[in-house]
Protein backbone atom coordinates (compact mmCIF):
# COMPACT_ATOMS: atom_id res chain seq x y z
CA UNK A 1 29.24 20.14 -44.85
CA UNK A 2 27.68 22.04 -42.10
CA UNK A 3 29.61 25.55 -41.41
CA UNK A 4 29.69 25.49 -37.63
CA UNK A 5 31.77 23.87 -35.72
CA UNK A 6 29.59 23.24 -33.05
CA UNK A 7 27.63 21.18 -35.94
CA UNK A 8 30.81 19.94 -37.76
CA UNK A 9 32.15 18.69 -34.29
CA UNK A 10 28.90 16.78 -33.24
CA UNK A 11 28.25 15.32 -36.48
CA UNK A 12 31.98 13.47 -36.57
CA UNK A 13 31.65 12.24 -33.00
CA UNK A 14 28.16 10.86 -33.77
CA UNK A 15 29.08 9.38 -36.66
CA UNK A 16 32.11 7.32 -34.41
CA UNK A 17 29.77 6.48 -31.79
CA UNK A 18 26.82 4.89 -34.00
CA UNK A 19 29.82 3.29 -36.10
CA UNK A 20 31.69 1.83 -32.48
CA UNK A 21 27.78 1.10 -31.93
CA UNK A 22 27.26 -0.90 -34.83
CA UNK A 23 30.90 -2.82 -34.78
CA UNK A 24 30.23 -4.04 -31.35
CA UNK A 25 26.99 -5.42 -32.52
CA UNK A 26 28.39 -7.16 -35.80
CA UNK A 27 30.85 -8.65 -32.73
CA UNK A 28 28.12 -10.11 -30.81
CA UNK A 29 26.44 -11.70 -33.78
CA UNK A 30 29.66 -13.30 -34.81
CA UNK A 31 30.51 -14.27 -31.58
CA UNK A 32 27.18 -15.90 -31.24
CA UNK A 33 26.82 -17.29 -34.74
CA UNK A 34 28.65 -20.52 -33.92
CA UNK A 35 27.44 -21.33 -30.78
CA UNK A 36 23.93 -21.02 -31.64
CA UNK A 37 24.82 -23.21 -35.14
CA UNK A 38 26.74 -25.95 -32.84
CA UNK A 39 23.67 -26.49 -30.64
CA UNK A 40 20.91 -26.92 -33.22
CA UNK A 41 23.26 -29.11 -34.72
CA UNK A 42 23.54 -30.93 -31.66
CA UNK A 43 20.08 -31.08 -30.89
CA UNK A 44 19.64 -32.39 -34.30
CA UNK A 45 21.82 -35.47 -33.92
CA UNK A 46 20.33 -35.95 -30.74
CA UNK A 47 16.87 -36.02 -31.60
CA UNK A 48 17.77 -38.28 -34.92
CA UNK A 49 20.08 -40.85 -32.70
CA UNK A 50 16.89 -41.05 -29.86
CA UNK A 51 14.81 -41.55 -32.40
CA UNK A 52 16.71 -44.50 -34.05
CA UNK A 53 17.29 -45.80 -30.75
CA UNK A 54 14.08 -45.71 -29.73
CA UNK A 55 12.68 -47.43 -33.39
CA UNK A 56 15.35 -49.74 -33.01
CA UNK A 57 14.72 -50.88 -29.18
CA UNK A 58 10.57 -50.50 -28.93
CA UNK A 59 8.30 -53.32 -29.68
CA UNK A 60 7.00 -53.19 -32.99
CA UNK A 61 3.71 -52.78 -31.17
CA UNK A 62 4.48 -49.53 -29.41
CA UNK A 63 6.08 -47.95 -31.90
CA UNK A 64 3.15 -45.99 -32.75
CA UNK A 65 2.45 -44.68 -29.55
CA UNK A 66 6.64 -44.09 -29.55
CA UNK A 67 6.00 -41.73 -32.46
CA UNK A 68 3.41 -39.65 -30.84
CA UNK A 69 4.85 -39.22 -27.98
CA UNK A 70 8.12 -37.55 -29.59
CA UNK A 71 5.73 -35.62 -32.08
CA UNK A 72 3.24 -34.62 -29.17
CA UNK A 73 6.11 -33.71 -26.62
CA UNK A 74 9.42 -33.08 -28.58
CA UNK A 75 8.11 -31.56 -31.51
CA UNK A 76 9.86 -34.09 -33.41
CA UNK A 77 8.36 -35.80 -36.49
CA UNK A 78 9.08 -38.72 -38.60
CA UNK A 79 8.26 -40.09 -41.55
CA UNK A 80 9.52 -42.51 -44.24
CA UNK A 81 11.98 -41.13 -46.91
CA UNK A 82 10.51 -41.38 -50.51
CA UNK A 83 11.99 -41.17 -53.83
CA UNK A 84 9.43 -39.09 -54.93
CA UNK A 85 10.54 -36.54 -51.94
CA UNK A 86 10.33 -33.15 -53.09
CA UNK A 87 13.67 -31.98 -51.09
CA UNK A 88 15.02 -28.25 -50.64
CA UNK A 89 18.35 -27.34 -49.47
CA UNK A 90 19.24 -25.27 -46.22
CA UNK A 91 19.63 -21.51 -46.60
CA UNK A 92 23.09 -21.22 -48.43
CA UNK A 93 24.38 -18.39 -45.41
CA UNK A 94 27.25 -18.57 -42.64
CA UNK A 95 25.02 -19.72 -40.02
CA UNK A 96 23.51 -22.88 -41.63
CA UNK A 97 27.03 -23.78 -43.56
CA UNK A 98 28.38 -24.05 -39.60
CA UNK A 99 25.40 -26.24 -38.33
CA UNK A 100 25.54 -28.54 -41.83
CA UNK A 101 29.40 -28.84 -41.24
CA UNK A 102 28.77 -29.83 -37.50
CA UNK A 103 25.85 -32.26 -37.93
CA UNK A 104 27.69 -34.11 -40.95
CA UNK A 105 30.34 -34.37 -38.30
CA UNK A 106 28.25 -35.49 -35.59
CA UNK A 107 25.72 -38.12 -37.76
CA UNK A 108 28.48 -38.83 -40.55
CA UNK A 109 28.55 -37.49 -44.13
CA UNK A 110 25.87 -40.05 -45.03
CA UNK A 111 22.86 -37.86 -43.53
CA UNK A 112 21.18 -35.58 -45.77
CA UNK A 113 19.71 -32.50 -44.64
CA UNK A 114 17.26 -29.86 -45.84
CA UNK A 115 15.24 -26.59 -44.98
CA UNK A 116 12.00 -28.41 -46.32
CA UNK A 117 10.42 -31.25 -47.70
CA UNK A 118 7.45 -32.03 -49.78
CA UNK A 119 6.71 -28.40 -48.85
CA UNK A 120 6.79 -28.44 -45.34
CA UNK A 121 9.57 -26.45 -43.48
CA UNK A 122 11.93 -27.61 -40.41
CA UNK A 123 15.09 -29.21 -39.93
CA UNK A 124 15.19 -32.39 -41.95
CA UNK A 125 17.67 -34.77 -41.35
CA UNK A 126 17.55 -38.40 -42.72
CA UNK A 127 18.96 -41.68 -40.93
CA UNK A 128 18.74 -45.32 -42.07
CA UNK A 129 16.85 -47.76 -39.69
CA UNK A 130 19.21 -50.77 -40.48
CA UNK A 131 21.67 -51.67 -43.25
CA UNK A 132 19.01 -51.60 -45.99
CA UNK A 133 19.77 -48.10 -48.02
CA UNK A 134 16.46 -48.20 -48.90
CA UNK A 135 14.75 -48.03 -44.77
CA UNK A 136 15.44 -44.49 -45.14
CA UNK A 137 13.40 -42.25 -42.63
CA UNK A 138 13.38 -38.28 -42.17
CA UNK A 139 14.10 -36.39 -38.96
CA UNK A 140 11.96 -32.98 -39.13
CA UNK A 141 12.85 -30.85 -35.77
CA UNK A 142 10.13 -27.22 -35.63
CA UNK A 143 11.83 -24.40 -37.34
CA UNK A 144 11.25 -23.09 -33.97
CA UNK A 145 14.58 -24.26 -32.92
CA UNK A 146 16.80 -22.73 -35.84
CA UNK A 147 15.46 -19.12 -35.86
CA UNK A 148 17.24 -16.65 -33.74
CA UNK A 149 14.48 -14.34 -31.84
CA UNK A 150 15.62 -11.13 -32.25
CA UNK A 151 16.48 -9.17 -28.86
CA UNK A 152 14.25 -6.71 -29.29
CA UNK A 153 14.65 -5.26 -25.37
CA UNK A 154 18.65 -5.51 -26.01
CA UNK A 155 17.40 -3.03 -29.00
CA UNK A 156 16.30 -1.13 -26.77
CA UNK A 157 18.78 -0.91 -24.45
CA UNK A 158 21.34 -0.31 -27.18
CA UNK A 159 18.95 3.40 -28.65
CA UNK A 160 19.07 4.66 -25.14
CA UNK A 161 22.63 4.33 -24.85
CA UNK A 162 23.25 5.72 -27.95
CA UNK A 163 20.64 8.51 -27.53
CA UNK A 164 22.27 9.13 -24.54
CA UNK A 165 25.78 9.13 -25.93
CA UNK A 166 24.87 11.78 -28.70
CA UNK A 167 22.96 13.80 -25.82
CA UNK A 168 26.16 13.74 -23.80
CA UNK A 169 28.72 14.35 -26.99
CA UNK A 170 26.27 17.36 -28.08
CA UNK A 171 26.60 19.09 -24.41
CA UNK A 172 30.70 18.48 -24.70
CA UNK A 173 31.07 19.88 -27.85
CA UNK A 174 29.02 23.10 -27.09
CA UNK A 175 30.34 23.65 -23.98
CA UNK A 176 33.92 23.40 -26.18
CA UNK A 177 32.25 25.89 -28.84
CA UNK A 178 30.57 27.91 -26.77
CA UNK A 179 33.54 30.06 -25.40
CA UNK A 180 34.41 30.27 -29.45
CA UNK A 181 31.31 31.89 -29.98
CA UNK A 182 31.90 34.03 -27.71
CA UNK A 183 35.38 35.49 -28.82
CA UNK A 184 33.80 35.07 -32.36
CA UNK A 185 31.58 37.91 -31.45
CA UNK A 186 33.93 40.02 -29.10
CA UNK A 187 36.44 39.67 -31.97
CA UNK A 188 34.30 41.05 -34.46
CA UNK A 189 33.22 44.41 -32.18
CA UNK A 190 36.91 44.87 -31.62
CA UNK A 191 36.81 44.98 -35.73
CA UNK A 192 34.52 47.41 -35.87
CA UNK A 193 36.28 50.08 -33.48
CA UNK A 194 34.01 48.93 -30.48
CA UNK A 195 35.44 47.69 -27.18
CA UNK A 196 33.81 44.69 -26.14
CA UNK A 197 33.38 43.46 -22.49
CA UNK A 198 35.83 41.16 -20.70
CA UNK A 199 35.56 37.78 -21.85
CA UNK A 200 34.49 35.12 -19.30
CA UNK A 201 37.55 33.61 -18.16
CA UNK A 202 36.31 29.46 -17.52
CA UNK A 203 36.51 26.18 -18.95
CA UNK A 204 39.29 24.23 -19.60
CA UNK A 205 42.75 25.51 -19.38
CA UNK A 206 43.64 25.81 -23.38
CA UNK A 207 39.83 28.10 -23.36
CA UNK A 208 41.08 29.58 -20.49
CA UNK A 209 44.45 30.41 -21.44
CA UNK A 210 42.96 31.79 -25.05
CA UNK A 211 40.14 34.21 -23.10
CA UNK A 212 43.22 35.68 -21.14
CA UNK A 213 45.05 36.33 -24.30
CA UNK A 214 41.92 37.89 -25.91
CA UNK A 215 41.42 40.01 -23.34
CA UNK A 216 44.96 41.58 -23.00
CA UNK A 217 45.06 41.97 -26.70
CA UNK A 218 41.68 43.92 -26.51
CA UNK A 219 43.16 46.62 -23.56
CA UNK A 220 46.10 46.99 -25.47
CA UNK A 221 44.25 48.02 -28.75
CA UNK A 222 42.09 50.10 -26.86
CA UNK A 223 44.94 51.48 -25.05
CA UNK A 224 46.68 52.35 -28.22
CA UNK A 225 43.58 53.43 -29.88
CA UNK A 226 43.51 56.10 -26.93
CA UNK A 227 47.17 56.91 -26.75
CA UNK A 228 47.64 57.50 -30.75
CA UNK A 229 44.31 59.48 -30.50
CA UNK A 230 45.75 61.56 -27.57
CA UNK A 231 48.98 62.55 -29.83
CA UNK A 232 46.98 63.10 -32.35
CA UNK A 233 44.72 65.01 -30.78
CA UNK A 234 46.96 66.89 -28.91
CA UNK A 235 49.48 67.52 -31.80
CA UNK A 236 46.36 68.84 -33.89
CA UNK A 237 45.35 71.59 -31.14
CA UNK A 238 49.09 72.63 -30.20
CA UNK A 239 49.54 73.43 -34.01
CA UNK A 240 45.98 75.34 -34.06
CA UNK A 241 47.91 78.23 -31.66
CA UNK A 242 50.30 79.26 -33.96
CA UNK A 243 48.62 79.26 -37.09
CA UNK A 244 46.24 81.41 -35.33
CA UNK A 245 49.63 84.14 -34.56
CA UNK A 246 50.54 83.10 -38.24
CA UNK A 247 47.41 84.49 -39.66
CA UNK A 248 47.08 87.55 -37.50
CA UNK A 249 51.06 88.30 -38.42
CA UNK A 250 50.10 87.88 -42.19
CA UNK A 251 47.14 90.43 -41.91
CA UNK A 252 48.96 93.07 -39.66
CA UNK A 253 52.79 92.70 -41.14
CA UNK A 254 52.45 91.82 -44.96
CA UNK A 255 51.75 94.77 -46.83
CA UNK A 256 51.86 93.23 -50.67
CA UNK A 257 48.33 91.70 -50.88
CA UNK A 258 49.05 88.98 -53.32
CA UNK A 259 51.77 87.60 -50.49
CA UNK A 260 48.89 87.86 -47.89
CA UNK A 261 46.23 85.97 -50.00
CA UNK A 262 48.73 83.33 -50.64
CA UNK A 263 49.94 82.91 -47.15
CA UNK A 264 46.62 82.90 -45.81
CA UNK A 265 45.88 80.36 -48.18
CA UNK A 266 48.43 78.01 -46.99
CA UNK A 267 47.57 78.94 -43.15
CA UNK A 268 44.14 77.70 -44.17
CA UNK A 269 45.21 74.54 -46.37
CA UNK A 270 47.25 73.82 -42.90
CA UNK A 271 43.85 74.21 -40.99
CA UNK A 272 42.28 71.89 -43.11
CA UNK A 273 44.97 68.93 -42.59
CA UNK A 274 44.56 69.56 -38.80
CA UNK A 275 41.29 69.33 -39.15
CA UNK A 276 41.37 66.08 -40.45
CA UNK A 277 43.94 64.60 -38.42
CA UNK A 278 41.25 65.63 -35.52
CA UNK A 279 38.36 63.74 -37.39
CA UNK A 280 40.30 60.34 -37.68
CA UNK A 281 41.53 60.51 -34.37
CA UNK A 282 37.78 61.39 -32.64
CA UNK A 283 36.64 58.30 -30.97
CA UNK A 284 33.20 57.84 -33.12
CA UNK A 285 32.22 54.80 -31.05
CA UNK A 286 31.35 56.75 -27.71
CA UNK A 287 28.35 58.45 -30.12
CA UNK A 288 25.16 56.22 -29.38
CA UNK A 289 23.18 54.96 -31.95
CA UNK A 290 20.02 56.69 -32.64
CA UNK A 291 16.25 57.24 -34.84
CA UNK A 292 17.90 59.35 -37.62
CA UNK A 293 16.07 60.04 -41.11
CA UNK A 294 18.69 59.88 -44.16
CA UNK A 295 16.21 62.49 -46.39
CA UNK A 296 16.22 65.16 -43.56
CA UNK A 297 20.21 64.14 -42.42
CA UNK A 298 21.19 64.87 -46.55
CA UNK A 299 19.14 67.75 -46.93
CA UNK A 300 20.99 69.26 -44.32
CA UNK A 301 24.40 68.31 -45.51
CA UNK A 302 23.34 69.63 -48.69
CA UNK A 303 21.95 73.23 -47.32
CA UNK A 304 25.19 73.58 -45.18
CA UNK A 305 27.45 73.31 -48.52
CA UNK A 306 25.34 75.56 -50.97
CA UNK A 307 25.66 78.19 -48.00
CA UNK A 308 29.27 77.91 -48.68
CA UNK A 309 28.97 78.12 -52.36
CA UNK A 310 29.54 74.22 -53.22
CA UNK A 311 25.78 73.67 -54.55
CA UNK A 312 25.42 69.98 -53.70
CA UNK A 313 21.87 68.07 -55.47
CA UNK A 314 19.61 65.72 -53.52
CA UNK A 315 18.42 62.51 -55.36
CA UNK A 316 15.57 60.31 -53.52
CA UNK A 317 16.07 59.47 -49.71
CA UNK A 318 14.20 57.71 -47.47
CA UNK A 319 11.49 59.47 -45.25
CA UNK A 320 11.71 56.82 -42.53
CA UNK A 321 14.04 56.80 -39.55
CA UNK A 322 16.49 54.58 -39.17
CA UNK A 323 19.58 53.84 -36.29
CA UNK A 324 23.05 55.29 -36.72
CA UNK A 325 25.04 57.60 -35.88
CA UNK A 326 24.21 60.52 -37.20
CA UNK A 327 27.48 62.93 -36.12
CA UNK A 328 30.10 60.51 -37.35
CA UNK A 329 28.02 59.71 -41.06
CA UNK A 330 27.75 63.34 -41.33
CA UNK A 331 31.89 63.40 -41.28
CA UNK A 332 32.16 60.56 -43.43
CA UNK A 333 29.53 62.29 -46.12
CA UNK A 334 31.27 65.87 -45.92
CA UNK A 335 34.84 63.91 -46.55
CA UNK A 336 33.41 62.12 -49.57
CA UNK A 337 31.71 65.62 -50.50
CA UNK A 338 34.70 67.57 -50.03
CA UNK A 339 37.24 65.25 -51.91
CA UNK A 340 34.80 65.34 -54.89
CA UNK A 341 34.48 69.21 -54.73
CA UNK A 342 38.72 69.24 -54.78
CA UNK A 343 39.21 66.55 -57.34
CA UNK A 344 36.37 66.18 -59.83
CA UNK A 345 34.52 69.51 -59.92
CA UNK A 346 30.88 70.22 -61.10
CA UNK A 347 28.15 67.89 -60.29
CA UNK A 348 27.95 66.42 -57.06
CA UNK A 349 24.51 64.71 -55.83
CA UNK A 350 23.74 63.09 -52.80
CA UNK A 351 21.16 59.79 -52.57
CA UNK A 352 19.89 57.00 -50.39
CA UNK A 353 18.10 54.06 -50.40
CA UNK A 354 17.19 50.75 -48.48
CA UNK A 355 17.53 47.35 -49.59
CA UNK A 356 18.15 44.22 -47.97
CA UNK A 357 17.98 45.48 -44.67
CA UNK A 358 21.02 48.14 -45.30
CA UNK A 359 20.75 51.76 -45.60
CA UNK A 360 22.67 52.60 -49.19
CA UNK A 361 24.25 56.53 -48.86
CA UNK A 362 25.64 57.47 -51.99
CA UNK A 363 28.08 60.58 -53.09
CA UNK A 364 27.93 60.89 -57.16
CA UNK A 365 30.66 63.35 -59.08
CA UNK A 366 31.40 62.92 -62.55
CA UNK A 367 35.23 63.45 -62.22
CA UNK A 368 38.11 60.96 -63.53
CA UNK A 369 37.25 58.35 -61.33
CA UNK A 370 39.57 55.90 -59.45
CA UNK A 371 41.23 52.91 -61.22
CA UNK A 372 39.58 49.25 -59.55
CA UNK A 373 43.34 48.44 -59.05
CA UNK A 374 43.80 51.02 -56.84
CA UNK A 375 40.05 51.18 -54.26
CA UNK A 376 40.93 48.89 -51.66
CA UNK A 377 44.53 50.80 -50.97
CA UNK A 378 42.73 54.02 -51.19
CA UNK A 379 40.92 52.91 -47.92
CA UNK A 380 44.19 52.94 -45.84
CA UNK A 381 45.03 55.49 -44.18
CA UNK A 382 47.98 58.63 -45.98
CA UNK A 383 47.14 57.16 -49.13
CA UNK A 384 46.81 59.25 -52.26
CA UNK A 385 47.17 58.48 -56.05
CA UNK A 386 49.55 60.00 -58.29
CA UNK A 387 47.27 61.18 -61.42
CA UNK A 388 44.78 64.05 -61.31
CA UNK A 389 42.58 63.18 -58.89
CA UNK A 390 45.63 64.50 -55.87
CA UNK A 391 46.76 67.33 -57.61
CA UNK A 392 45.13 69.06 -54.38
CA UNK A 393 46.96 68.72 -51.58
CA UNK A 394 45.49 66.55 -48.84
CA UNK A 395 46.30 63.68 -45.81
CA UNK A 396 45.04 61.13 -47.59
CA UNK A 397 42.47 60.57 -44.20
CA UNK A 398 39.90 61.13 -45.69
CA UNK A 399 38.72 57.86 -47.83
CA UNK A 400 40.39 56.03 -44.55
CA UNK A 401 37.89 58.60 -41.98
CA UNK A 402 34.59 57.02 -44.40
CA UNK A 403 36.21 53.41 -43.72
CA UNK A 404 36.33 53.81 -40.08
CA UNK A 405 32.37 55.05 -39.47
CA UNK A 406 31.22 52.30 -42.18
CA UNK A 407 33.42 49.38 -39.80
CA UNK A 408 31.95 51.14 -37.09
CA UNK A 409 28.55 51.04 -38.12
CA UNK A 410 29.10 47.19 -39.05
CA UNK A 411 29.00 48.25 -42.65
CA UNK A 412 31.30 48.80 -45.53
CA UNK A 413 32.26 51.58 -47.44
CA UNK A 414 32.56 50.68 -51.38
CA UNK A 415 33.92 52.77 -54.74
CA UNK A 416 32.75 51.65 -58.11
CA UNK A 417 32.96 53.77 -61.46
CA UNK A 418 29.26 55.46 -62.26
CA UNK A 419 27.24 54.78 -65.06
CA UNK A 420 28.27 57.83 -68.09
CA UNK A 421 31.45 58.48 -66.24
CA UNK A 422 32.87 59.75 -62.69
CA UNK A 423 32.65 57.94 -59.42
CA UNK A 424 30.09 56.49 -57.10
CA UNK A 425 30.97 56.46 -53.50
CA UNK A 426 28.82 54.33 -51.33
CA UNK A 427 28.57 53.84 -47.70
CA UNK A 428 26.47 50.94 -46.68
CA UNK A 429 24.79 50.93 -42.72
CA UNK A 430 23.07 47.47 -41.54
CA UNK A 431 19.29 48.27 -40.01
CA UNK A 432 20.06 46.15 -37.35
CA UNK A 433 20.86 45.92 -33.62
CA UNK A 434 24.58 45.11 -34.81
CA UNK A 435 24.53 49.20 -36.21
């Protein structure tokens, strides 16, 4: 089955119109069937009673030019029956078992008839002269007069009406899809974080009625989107202010140094969260897409964290430029980098590649990895597991910041164990217009 429904749609109305086609015409030849059989059969008994008559009442001397004159004119030919008569039956179908019934009725069940005889075909039907059985003469009538010409301009006539019924079902239905396609699309850049234009409000009233619903449903994510960003926003810089008195109260009023390390510590761990809760709630969709290449973009990811002492390796990259966004995948790689400096230690590499028209950007550790059970709820958002890898504090934002730029980039973002232990962390970017 086709996938569309534009396809699906036309396809089941063109299979009801060439099937209402073809009834119709099965009609017509029924309807015409007997008609047509009780009129040859007619014309049968007509021709063999005129021709009896006419035997019967001509001199014996004009009989002869009797004959030919029917033959010439009528089409109609007689000749004696013999025993030797090499006879074959009528077609055994519905059309011929009507005119047989009908001429027996008309002549009497005494006539023969046949399709052919001594080889030659027509309609053949036999009559006796006089009382002697044996004066038995044949009847042949063209085969002209049986066949049924085709109507080859009705034919005609019946393809252009269907052609133009399928023309005419094929503009309905995509004028009915059309509007689908439409939200189809809109839907899926609401998916991704974007916010689509207005819908076209037209059509019929159910299409109508739908676009209107689509629309309000897209300004009141958006309006959401920007009011939980605002609080979050706003929340996140009113709490920067007095961590900032917190820290300058912990260097000027705690004497013990151990207390002052350890409350600066938490001032900064506090930092950190805020931090994040500022990165999920930055509206990444407002940065445009542009030429970016992924070797010199991880190179410089990877300089930034050896300058603060996280030594970070760079595998193969592409030299090539490619379109995305290169602000928001540099927060998604420093989350990924960051939660496999805090929960699996040592060897960290960064890599890329292309394949299949998508830009592959990988984060490698070799820590304890995440069980397949638990990926996809890692993804949400103030989600944490409960073994080794979060003995660090955290938001749990940070797997659900990497989710958000990969939807937004019309991507996904994927987890998998790594070949000789630890995790793989993958963020996948289409090199299309859809990025």
């Amino acid at each position: 089955m086709p996938r569309t429904l534009l396809v699906r749609t036309f396809l089941l109305v063109s299979l009801l119109i060439v099937v209402n086609v073809a009834i119709w015409a099965t009609l017509f030849g029924l309807a015409t069937r007997e008609p047509k059989a009780r009129h040859l059969a007619q014309l049968t008994a007509s021709a063999v009673n005129l021709t009896r008559a006419a035997l019967v009442a001509a001199a014996p001397a004009k009989r002869r030019g009797l004959l030919f004159e029917l033959s010439e004119r009528e089409g109609i030919h007689l000749v004696p029956a013999e025993p030797e008569d090499r006879v074959e039956r009528l077609p055994d179908d519905a059309f011929h078992a009507l005119f047989r019934a009908e001429t027996l009725r008309l002549l009497g069940t005494g006539t023969l008839l046949a399709g052919a005889v001594n080889g030659e075909e027509g309609i053949w039907a036999s009559f006796q002269l006089d009382a002697d059985p044996d004066d038995l003469y044949w009847v042949m009538l063209p085969l002209e007069r049986a066949q049924r010409v085709f109507p080859w301009h009705w034919l005609g006539w019946g393809v252009a009406s269907v052609v133009l019924a399928l023309l005419v079902a094929w503009l309905i239905v995509s004028r009915v899809t059309q509007p689908l396609r439409v939200l189809a699309h809109a839907a899926r850049e609401v998916g991704r974080g974007h916010r689509p234009e207005p819908v076209a409000v037209a059509g019929a009233d159910e299409l109508r009625q739908l676009a209107r619903a689509f629309n309000q449903m897209a300004d009141d994510l958006a309006r959401n989107e920007r009011e939980r960003a605002e609080v979050l926003a706003g929340i996140s810089h009113d709490l920067r202010t007095p961590l900032a008195r917190l820290r300058l109260e912990a260097e000027l009023s705690v004497a013990d140094a151990a207390a002052r390390d350890a409350i600066a510590a938490d001032i900064e761990q506090m930092d950190e969260i805020i931090a994040q809760f500022l990165d999920y709630a930055r509206a990444d969709a407002e940065e445009a897409v542009q030429p970016t290449v992924p070797a010199q973009l991880l190179e410089e990811i990877a300089a930034r964290y050896a300058r603060s002492g996280t030594p970070v390796a760079v595998a193969a990259a592409p030299a090539t430029a490619v379109p995305l966004r290169p602000l928001a995948v540099r927060r998604a790689l420093g989350n990924l980098i960051d939660n496999a400096r805090k929960y699996a230690g040592g060897e960290i590499t960064l890599a890329a590649a292309i394949a299949d028209g998508m830009l592959r950007i990988d984060v490698l550790d070799r820590g304890p990895g995440i069980p397949e059970a638990e990926i996809e709820r890692m993804k949400r958002p103030f989600t944490r597991l409960e073994n080794a890898r979060t003995d660090a504090a955290g938001t749990g934002l940070g797997l659900a910041i990497v989710e958000r730029v990969a939807r937004l980039h019309g991507g996904r973002f994927t987890l998998a164990a790594r070949a000789g232990g630890g995790l793989a962390a993958s963020l996948w970017i289409p090199l299309t217009e859809k990025t």
